[in-house]
C-alpha atoms as a PDB file:
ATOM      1  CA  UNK A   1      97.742  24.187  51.738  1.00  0.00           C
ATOM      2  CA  UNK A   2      94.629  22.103  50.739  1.00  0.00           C
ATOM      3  CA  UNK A   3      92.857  23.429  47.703  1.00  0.00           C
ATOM      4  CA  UNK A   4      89.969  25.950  49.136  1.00  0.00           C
ATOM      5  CA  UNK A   5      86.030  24.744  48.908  1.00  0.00           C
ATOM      6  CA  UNK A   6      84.793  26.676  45.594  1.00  0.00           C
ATOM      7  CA  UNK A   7      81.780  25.121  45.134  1.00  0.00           C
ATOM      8  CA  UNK A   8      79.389  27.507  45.795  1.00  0.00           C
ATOM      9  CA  UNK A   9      79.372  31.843  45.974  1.00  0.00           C
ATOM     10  CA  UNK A  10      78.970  30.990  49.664  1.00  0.00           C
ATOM     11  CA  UNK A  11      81.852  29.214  50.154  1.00  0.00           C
ATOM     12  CA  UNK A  12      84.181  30.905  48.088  1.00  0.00           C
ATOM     13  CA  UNK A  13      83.551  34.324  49.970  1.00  0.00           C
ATOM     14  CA  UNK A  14      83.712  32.213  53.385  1.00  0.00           C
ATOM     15  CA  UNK A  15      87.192  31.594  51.881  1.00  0.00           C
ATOM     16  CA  UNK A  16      88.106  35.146  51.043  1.00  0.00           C
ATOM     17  CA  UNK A  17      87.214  36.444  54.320  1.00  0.00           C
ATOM     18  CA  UNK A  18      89.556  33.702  56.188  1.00  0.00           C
ATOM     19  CA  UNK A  19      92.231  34.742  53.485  1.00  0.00           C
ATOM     20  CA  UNK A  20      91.968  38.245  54.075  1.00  0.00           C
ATOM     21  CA  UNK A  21      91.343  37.704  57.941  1.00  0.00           C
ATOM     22  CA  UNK A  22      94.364  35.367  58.592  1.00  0.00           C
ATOM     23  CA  UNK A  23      96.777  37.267  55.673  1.00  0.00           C
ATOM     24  CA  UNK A  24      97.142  33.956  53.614  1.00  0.00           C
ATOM     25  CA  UNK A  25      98.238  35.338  50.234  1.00  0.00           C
ATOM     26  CA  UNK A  26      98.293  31.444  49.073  1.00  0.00           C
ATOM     27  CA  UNK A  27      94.764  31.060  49.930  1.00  0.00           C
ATOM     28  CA  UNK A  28      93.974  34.335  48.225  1.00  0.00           C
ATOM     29  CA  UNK A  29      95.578  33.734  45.480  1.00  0.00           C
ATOM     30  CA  UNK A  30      94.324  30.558  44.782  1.00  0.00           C
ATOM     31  CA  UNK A  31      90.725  32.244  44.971  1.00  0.00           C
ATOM     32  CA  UNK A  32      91.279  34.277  41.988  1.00  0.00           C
ATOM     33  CA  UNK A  33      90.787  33.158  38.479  1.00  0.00           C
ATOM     34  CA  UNK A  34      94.239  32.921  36.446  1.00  0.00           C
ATOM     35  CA  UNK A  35      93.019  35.280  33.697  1.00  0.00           C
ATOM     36  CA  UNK A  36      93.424  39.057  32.358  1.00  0.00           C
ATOM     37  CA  UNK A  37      89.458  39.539  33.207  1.00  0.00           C
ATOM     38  CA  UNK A  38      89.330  39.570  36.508  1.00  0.00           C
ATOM     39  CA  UNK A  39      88.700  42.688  37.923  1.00  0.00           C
ATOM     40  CA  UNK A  40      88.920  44.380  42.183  1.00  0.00           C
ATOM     41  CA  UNK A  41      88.605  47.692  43.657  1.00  0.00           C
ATOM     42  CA  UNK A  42      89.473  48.074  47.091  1.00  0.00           C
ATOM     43  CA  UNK A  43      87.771  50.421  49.528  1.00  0.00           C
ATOM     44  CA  UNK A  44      88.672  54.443  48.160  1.00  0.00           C
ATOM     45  CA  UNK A  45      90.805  52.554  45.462  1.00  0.00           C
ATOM     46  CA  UNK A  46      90.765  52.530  41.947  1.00  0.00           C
ATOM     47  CA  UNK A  47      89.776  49.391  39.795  1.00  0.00           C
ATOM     48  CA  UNK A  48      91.911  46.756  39.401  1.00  0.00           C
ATOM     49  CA  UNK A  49      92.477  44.082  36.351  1.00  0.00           C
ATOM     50  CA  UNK A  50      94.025  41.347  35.662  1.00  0.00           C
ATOM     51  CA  UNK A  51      95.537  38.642  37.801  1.00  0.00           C
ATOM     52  CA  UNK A  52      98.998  40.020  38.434  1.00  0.00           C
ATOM     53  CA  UNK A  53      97.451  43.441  39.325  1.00  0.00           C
ATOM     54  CA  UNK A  54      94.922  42.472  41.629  1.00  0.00           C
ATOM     55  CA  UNK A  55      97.146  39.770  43.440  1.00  0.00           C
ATOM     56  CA  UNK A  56     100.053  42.601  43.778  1.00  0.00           C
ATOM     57  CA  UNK A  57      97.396  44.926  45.613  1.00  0.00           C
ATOM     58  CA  UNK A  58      96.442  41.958  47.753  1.00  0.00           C
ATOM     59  CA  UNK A  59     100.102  41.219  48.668  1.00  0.00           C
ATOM     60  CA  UNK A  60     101.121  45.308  49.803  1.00  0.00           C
ATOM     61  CA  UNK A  61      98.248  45.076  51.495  1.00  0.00           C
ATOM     62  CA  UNK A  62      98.946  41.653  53.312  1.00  0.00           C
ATOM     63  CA  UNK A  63     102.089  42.339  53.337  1.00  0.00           C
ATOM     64  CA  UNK A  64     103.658  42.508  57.698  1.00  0.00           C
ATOM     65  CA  UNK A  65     100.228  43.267  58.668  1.00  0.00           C
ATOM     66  CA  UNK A  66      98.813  41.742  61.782  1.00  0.00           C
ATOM     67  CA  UNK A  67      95.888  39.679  61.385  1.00  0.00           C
ATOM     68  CA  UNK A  68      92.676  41.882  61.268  1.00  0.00           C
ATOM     69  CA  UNK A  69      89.507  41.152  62.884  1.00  0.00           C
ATOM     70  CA  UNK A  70      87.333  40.753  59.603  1.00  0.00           C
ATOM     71  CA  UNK A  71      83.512  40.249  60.573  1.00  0.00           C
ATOM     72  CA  UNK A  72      81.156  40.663  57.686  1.00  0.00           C
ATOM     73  CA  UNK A  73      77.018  39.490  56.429  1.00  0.00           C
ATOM     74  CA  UNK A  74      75.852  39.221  53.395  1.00  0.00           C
ATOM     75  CA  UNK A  75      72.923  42.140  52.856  1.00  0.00           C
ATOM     76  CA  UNK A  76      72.249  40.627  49.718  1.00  0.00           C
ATOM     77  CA  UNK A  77      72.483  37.706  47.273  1.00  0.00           C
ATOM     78  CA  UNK A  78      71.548  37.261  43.730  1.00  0.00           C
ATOM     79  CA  UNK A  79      71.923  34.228  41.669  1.00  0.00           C
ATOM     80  CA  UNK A  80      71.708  33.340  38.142  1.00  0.00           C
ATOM     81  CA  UNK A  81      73.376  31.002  36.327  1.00  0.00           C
ATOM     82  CA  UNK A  82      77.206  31.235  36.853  1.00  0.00           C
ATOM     83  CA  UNK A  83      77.468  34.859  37.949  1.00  0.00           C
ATOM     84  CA  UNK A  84      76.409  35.309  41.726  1.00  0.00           C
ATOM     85  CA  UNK A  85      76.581  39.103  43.497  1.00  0.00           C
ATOM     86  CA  UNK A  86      76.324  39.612  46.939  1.00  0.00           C
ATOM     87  CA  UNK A  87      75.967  42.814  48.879  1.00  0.00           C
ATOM     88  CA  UNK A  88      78.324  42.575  52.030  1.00  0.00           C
ATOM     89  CA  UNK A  89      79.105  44.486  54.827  1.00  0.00           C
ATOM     90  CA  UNK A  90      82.291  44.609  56.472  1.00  0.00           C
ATOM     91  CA  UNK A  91      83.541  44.986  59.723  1.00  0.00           C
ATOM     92  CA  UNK A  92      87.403  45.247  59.648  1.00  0.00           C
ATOM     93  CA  UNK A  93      89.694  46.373  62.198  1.00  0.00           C
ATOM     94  CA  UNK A  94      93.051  45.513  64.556  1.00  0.00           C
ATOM     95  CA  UNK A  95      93.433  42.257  66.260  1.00  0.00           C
ATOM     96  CA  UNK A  96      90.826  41.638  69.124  1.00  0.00           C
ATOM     97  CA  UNK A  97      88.384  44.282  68.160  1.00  0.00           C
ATOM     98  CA  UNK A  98      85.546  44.109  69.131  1.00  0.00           C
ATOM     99  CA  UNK A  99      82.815  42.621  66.017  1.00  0.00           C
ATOM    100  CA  UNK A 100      80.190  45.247  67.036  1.00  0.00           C
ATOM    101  CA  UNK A 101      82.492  48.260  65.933  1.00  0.00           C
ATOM    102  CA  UNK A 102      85.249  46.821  63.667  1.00  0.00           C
END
């Protein structure tokens, strides 16, 4: 696998969203920092941290699923410095749905 585009916020979560939408737990994993800070909370889950913890939810979840449809937009960006937020939507659902509804 070629190393993922990280040079911007933009690209990285361009690269997330293929992870997550084609279940590449390489590509995933290579978008998470190796280090005890990082922190995830999943959708009705609790919060996450540290590497190991964060790329074991990512695998059950990956894990003999069928590739989603993920659609998602960006409501929101802020910039400054080295820490970047964005305010997404997301649109996930079975193969083939339709991007409208999920």
């Amino acid at each position: 696998m070629p190393d993922p585009d990280l040079s911007s916020p933009d690209a990285v979560e361009h690269a997330f969203y293929r992870a997550f939408g084609t279940i590449d737990l390489a590509l995933m994993a290579a978008l998470w920092l190796d280090d005890d800070s990082v922190r995830c909370v999943h959708p009705g889950g609790d919060l996450l941290g540290g590497r190991a913890a964060v790329l074991g939810s990512w695998r059950g979840i990956l894990a003999g699923a069928e590739r989603p449809t993920v659609r998602y937009r960006v409501l929101h960006r802020r910039q400054h410095g080295e820490l970047a937020v964005h305010l997404v939507e997301e649109r996930i659902g079975p193969a083939g749905a339709d991007p409208r509804t999920g």
